[in-house]
PDB file of N, CA and C in Angstrom:
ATOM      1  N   UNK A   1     -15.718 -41.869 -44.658  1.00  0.00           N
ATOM      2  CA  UNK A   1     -14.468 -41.466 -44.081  1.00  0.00           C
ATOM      3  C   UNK A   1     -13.605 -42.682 -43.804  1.00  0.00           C
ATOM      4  N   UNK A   2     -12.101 -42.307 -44.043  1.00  0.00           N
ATOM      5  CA  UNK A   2     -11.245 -43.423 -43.709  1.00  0.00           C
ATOM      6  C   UNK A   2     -10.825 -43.465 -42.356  1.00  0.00           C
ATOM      7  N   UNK A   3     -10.436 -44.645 -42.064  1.00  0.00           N
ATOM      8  CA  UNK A   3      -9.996 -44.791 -40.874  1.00  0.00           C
ATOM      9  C   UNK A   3      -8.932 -43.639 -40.563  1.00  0.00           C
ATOM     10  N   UNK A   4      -7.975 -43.380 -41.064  1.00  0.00           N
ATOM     11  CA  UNK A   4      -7.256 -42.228 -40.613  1.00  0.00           C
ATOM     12  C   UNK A   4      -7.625 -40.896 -40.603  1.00  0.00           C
ATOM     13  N   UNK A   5      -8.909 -40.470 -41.427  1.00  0.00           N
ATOM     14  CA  UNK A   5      -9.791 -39.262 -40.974  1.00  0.00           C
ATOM     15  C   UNK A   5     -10.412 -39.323 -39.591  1.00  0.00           C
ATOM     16  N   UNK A   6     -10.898 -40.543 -39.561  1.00  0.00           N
ATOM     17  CA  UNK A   6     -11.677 -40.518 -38.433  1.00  0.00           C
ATOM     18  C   UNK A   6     -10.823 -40.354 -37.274  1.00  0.00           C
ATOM     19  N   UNK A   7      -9.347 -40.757 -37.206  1.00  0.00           N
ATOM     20  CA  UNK A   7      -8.444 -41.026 -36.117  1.00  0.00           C
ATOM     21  C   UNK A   7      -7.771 -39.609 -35.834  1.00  0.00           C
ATOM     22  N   UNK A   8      -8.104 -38.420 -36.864  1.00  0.00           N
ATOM     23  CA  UNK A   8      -7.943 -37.271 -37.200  1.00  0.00           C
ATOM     24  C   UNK A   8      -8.027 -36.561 -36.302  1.00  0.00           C
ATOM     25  N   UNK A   9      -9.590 -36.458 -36.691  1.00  0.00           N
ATOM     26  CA  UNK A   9     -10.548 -35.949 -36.118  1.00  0.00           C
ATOM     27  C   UNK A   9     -11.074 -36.045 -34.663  1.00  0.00           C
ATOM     28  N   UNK A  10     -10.643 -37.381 -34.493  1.00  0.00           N
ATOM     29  CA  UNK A  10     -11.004 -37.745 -33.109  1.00  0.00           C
ATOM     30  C   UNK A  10      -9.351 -36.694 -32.064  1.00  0.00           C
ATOM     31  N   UNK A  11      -8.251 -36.786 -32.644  1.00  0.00           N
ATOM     32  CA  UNK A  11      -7.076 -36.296 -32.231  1.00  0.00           C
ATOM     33  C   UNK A  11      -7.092 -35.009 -32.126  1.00  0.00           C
ATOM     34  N   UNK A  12      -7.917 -34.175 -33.150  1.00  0.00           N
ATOM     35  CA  UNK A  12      -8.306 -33.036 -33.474  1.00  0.00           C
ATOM     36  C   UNK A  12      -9.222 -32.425 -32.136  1.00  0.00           C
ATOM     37  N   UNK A  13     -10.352 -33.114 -31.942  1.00  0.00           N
ATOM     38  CA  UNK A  13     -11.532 -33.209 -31.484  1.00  0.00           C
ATOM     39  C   UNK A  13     -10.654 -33.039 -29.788  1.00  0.00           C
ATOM     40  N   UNK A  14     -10.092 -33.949 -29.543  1.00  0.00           N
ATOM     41  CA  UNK A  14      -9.191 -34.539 -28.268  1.00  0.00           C
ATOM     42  C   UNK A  14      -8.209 -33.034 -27.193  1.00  0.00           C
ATOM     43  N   UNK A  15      -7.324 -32.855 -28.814  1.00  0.00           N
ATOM     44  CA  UNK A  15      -6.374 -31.786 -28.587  1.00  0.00           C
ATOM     45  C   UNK A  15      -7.607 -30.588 -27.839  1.00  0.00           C
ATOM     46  N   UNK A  16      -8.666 -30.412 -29.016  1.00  0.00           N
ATOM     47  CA  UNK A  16      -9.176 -29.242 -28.753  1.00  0.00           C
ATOM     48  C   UNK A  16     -10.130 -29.195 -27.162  1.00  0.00           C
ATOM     49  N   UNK A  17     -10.830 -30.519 -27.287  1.00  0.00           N
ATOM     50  CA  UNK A  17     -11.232 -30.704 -25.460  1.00  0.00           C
ATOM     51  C   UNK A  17     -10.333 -30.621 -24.682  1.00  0.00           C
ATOM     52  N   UNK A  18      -8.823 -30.929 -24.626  1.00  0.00           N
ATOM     53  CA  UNK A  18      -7.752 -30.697 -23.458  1.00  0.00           C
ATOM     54  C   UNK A  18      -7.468 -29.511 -23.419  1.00  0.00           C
ATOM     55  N   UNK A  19      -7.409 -28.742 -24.414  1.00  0.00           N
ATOM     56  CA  UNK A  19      -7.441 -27.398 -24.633  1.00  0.00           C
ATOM     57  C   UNK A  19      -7.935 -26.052 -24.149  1.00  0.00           C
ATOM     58  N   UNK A  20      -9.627 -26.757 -24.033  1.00  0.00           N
ATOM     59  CA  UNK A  20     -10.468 -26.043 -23.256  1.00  0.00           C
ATOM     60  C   UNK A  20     -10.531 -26.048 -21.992  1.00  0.00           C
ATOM     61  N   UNK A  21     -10.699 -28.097 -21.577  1.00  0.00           N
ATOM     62  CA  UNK A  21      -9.988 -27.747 -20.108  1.00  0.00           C
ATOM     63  C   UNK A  21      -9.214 -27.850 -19.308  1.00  0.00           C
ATOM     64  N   UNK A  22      -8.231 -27.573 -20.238  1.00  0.00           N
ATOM     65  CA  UNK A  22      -6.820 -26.599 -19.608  1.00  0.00           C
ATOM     66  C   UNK A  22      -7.204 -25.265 -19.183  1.00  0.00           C
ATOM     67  N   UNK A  23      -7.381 -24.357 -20.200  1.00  0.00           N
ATOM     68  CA  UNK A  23      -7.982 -22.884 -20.134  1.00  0.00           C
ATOM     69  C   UNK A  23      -9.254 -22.709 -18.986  1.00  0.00           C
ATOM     70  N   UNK A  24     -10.424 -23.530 -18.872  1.00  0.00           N
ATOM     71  CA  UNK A  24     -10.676 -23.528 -17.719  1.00  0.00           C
ATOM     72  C   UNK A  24     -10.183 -23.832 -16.527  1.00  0.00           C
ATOM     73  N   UNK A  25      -9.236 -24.945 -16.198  1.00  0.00           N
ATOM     74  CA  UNK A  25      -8.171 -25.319 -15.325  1.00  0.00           C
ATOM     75  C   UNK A  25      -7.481 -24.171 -14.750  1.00  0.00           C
ATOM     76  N   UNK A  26      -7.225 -23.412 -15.886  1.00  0.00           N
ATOM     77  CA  UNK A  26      -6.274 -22.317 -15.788  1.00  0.00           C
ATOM     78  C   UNK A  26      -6.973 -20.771 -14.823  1.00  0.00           C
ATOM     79  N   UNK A  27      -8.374 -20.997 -15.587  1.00  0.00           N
ATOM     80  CA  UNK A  27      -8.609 -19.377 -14.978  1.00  0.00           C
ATOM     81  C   UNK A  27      -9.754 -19.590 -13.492  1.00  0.00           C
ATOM     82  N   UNK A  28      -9.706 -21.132 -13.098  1.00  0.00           N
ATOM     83  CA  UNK A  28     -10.039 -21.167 -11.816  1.00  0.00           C
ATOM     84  C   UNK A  28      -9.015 -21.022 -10.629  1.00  0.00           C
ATOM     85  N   UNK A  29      -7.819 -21.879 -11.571  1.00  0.00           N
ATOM     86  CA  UNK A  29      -6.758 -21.653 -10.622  1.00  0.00           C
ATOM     87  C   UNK A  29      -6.303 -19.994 -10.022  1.00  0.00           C
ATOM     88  N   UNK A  30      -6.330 -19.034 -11.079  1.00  0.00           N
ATOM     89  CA  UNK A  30      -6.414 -18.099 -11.175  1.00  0.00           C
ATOM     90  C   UNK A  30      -7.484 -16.854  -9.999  1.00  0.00           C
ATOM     91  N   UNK A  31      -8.875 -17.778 -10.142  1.00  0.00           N
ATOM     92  CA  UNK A  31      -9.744 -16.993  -9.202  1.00  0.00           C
ATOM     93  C   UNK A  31      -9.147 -17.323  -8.258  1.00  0.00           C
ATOM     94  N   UNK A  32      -8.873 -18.769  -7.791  1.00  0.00           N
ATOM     95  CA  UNK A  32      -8.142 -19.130  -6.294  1.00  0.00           C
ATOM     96  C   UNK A  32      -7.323 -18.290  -6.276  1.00  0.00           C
ATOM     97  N   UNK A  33      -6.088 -18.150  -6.588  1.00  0.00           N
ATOM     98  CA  UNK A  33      -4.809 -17.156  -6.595  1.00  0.00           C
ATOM     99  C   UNK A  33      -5.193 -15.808  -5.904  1.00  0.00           C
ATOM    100  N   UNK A  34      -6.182 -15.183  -6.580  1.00  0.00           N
ATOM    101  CA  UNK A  34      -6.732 -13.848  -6.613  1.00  0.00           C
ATOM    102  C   UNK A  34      -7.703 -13.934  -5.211  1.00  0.00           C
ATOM    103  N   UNK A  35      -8.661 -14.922  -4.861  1.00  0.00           N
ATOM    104  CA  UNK A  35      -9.178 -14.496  -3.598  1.00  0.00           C
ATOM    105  C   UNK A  35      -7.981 -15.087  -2.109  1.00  0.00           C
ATOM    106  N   UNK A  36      -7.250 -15.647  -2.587  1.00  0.00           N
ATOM    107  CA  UNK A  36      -5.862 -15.950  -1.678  1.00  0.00           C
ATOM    108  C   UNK A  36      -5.044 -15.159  -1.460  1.00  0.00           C
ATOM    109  N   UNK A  37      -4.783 -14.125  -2.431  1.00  0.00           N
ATOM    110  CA  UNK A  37      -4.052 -12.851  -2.600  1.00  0.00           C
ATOM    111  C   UNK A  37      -4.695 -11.962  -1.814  1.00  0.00           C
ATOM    112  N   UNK A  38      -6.296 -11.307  -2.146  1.00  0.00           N
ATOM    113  CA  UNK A  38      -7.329 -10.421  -1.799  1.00  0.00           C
ATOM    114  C   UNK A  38      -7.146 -10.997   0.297  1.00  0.00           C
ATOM    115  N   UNK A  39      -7.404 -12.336   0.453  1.00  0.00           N
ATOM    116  CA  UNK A  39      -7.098 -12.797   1.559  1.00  0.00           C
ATOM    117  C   UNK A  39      -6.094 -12.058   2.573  1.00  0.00           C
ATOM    118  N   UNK A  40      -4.932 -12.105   1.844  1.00  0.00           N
ATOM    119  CA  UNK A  40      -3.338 -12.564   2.364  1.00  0.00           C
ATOM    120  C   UNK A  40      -3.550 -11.060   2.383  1.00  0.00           C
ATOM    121  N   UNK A  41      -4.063 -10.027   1.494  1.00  0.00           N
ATOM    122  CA  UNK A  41      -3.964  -8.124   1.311  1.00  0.00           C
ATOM    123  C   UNK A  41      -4.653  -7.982   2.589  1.00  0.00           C
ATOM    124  N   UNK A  42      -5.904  -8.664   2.925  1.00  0.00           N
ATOM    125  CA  UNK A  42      -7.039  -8.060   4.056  1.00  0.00           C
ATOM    126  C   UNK A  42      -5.175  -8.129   5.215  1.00  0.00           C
ATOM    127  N   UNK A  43      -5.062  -9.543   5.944  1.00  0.00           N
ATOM    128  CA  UNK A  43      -4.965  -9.559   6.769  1.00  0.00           C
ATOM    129  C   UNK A  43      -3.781  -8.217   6.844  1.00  0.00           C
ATOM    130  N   UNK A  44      -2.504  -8.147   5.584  1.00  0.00           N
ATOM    131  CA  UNK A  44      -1.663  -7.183   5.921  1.00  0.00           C
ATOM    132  C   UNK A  44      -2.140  -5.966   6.387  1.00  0.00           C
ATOM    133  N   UNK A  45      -3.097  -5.916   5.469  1.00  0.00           N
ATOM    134  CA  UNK A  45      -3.645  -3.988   6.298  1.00  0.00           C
ATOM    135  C   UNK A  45      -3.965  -4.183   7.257  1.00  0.00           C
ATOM    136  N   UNK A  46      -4.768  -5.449   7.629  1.00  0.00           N
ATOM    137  CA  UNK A  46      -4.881  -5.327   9.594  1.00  0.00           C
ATOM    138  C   UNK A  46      -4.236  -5.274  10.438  1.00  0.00           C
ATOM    139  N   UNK A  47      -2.991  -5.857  10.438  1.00  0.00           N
ATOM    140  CA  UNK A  47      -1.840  -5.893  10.835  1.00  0.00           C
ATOM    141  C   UNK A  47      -1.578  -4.572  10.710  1.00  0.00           C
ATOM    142  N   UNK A  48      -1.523  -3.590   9.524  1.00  0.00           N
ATOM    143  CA  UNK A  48      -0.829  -2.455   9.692  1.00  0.00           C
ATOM    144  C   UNK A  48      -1.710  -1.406   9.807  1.00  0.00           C
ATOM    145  N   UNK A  49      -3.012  -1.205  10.239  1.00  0.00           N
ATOM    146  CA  UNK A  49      -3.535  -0.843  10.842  1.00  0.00           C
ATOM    147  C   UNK A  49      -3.299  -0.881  12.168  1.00  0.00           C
ATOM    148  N   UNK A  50      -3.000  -2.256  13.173  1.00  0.00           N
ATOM    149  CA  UNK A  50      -3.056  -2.411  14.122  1.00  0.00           C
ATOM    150  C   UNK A  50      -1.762  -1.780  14.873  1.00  0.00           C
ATOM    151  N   UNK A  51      -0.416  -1.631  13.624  1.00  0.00           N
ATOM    152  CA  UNK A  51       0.556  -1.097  13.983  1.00  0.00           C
ATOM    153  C   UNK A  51       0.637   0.534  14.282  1.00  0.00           C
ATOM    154  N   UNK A  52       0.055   1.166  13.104  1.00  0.00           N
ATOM    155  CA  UNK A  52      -0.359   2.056  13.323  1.00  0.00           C
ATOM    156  C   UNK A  52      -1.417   2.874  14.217  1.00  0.00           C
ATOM    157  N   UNK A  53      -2.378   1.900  15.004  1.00  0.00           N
ATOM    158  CA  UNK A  53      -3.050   2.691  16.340  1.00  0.00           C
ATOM    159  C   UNK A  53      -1.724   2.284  17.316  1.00  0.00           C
ATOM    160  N   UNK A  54      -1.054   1.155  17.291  1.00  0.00           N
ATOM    161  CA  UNK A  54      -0.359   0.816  18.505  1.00  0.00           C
ATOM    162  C   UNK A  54       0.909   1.957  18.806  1.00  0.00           C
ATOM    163  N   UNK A  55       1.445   2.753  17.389  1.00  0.00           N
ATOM    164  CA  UNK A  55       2.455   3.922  16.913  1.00  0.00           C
ATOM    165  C   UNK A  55       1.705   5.241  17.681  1.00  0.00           C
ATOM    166  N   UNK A  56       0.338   5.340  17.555  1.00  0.00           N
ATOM    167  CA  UNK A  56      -0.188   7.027  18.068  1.00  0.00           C
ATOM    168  C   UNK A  56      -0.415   6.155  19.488  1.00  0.00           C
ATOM    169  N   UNK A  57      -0.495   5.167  20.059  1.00  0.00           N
ATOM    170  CA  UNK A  57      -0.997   5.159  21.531  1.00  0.00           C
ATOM    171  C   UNK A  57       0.568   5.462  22.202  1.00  0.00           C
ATOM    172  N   UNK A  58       1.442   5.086  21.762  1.00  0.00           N
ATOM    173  CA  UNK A  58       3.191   5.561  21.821  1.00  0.00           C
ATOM    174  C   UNK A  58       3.235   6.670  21.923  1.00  0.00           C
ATOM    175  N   UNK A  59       2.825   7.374  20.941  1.00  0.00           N
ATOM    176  CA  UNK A  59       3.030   8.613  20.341  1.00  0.00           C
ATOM    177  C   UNK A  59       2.460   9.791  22.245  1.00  0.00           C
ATOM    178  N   UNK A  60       0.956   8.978  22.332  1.00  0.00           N
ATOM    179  CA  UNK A  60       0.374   9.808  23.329  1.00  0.00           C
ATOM    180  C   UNK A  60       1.422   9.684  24.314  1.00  0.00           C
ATOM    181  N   UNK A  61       1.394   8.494  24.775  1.00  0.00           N
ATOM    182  CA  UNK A  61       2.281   8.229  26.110  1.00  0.00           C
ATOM    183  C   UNK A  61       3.495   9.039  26.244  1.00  0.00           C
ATOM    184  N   UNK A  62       4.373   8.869  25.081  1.00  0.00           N
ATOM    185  CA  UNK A  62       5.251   9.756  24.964  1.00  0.00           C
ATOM    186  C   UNK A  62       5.017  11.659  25.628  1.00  0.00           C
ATOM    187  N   UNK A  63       4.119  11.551  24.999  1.00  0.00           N
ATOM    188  CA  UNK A  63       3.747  13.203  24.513  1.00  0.00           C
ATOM    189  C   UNK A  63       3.200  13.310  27.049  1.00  0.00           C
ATOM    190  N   UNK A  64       2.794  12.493  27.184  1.00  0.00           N
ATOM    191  CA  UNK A  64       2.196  12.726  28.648  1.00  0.00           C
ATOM    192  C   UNK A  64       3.456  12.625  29.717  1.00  0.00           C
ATOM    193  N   UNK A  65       4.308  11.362  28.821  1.00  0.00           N
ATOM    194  CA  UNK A  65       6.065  11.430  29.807  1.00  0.00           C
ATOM    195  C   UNK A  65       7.088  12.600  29.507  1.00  0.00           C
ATOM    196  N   UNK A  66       6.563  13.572  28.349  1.00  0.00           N
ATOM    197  CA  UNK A  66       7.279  14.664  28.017  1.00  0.00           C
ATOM    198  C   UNK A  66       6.651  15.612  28.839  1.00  0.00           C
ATOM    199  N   UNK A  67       5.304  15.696  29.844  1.00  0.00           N
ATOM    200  CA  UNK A  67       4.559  16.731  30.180  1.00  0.00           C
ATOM    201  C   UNK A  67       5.050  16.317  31.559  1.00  0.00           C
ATOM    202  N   UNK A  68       5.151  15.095  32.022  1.00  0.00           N
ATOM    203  CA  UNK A  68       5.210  14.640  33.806  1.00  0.00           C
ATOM    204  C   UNK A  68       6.955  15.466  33.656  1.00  0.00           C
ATOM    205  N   UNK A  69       7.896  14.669  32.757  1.00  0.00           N
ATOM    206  CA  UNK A  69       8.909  15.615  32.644  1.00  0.00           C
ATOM    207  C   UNK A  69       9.152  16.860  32.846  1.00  0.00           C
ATOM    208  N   UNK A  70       8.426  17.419  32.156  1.00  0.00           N
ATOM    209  CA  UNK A  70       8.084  19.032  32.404  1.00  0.00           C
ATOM    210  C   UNK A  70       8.180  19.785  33.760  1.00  0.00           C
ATOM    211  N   UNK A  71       6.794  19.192  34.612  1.00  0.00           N
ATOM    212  CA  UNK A  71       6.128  19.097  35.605  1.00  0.00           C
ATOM    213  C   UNK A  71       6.895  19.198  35.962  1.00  0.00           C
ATOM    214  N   UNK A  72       7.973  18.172  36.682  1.00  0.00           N
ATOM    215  CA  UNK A  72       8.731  17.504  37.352  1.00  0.00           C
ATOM    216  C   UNK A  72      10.099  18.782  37.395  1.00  0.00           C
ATOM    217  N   UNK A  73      10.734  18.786  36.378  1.00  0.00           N
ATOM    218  CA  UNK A  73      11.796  19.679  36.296  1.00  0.00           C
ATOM    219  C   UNK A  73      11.088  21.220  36.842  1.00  0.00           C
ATOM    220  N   UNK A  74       9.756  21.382  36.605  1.00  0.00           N
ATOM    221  CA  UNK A  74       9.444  22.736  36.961  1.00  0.00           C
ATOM    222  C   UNK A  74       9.482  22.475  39.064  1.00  0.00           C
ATOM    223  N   UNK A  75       8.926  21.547  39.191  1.00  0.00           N
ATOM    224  CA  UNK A  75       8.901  21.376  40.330  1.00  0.00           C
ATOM    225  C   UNK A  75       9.982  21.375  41.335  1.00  0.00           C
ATOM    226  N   UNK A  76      11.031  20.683  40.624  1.00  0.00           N
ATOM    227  CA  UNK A  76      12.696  20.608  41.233  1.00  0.00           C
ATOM    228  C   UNK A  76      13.410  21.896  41.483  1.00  0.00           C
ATOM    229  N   UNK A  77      13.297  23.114  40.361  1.00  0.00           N
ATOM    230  CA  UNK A  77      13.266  24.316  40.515  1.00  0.00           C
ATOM    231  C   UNK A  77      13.105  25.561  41.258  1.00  0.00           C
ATOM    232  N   UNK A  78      11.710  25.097  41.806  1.00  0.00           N
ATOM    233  CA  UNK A  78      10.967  25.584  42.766  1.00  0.00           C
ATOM    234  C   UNK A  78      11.761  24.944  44.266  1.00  0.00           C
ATOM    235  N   UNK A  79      11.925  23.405  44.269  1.00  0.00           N
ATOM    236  CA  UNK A  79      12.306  22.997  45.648  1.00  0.00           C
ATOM    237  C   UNK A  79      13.791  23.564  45.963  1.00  0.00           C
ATOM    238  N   UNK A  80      15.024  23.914  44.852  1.00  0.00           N
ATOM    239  CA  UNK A  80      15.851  24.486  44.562  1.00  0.00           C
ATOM    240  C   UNK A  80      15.980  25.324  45.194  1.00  0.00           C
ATOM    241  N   UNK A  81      15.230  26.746  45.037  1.00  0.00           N
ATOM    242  CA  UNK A  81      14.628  27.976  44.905  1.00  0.00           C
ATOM    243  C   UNK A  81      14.577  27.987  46.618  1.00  0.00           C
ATOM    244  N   UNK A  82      13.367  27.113  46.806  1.00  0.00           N
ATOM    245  CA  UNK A  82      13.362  27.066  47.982  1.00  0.00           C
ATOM    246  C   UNK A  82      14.092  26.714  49.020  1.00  0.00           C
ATOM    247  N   UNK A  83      14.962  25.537  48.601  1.00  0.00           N
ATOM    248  CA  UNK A  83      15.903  25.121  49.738  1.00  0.00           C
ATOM    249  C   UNK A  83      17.000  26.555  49.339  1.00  0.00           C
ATOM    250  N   UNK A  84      17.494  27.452  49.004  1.00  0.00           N
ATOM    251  CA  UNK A  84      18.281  28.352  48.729  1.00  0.00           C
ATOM    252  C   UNK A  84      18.154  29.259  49.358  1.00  0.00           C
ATOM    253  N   UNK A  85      16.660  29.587  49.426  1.00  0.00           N
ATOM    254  CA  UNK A  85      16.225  30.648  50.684  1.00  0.00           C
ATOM    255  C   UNK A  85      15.846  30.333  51.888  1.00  0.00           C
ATOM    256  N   UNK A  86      15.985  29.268  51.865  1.00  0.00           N
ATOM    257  CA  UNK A  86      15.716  28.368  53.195  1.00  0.00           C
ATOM    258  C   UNK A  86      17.165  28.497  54.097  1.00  0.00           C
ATOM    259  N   UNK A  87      18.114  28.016  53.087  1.00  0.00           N
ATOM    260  CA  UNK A  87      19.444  28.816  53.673  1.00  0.00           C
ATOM    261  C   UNK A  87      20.143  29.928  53.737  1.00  0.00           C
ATOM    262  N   UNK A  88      19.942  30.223  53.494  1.00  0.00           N
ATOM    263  CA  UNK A  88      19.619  32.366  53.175  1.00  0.00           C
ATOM    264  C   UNK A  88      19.336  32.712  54.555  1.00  0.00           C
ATOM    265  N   UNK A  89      18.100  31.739  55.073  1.00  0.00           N
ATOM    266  CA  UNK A  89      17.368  32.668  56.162  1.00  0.00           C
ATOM    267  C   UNK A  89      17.880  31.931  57.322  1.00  0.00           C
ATOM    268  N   UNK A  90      18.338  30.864  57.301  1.00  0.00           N
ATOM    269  CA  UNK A  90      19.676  29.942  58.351  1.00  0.00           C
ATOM    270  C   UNK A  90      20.914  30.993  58.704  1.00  0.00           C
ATOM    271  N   UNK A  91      21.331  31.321  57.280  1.00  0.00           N
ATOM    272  CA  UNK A  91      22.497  31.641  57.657  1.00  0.00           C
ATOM    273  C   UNK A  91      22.548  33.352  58.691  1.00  0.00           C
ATOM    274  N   UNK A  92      21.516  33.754  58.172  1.00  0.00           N
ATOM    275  CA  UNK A  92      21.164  35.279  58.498  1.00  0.00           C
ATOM    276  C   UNK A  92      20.591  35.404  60.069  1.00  0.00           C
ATOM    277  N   UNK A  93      19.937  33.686  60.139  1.00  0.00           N
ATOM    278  CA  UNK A  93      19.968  33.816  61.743  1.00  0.00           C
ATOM    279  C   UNK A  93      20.495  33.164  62.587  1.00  0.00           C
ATOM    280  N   UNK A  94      21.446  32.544  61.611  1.00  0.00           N
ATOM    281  CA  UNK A  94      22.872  32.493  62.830  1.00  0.00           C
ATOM    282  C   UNK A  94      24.009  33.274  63.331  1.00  0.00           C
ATOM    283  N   UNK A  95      24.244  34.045  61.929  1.00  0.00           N
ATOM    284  CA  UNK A  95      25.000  35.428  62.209  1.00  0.00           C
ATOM    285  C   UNK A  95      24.358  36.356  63.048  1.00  0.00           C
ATOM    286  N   UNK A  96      22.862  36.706  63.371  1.00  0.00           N
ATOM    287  CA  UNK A  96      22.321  37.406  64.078  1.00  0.00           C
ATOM    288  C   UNK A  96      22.083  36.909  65.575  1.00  0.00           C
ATOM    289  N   UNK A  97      21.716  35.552  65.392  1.00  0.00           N
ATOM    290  CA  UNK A  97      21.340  35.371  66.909  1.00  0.00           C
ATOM    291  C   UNK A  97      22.404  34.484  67.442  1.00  0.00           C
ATOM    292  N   UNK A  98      23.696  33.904  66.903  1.00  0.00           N
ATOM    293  CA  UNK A  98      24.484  32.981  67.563  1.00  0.00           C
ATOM    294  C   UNK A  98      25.712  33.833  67.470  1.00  0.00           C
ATOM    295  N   UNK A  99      25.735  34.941  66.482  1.00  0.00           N
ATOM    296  CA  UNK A  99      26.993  35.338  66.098  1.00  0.00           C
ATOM    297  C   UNK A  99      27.829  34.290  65.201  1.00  0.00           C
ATOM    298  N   UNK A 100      27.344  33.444  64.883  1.00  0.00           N
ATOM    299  CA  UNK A 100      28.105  32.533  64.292  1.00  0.00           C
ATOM    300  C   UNK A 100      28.273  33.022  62.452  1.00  0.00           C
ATOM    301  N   UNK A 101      29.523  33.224  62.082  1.00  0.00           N
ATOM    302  CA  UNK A 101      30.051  33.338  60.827  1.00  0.00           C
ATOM    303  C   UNK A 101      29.641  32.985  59.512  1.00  0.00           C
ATOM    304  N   UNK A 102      28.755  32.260  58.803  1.00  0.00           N
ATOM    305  CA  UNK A 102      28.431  31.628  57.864  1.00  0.00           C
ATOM    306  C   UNK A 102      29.045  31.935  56.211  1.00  0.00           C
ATOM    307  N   UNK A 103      30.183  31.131  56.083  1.00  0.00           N
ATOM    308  CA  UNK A 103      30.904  31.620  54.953  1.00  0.00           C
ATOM    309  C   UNK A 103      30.638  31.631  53.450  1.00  0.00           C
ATOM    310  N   UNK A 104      30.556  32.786  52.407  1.00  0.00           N
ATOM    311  CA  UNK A 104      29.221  32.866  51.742  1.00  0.00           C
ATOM    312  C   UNK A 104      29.690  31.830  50.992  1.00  0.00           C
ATOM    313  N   UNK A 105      30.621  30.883  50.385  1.00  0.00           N
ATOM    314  CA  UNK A 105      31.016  30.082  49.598  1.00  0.00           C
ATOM    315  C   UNK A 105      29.905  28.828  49.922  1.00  0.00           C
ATOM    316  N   UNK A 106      29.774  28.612  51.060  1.00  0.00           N
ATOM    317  CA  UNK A 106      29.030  27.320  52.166  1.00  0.00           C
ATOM    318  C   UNK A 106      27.833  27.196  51.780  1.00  0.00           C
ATOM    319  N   UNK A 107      26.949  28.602  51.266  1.00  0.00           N
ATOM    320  CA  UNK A 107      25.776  28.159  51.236  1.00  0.00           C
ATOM    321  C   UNK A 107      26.042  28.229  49.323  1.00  0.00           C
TER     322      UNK A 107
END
């Protein structure tokens, strides 16, 4: 072989070793990428997992300040109710036992 076969071959030989590890270069970089990705996926779903219990513990609270609400307005109703006949029975015994007038607009 002549010197310029051999210088060929060796160039040949060269190209094709950078070649290969390039292509290995390439598909490690690649696994990195992919368990960095797989990584970066875990933590988002935890995160949105975590958003989502933190959305139904809302959700409850809500649902228990819609019931004290409830409660509450039923209760006001009643004290209503009651202060109404409470003056009802004022006025009925002041007209009876004081004679005093109680004008029905007043109560």
């Amino acid at each position: 072989m002549t010197e310029i076969d051999l210088s060929i071959v060796l160039t040949f030989f060269s190209v094709t070793l950078a070649a290969v590890f390039g292509f290995m270069a390439l598909k490690r970089n690649n696994k990195a990428d992919t368990k960095e990705d797989a990584s970066v996926m875990a933590t988002v779903i935890v995160k949105l997992e975590n958003i989502g219990i933190g959305i139904t513990e809302i959700k409850n609270e809500m649902s228990n300040v819609k019931n004290d609400i409830k409660e509450s307005r039923e209760r006001l109703i009643k004290v209503e109710e009651s202060a109404k006949q409470a003056h009802k029975r004022l006025d009925e015994h002041l007209e009876r036992e004081h004679d005093i007038i109680v004008s029905k607009g007043a109560s």
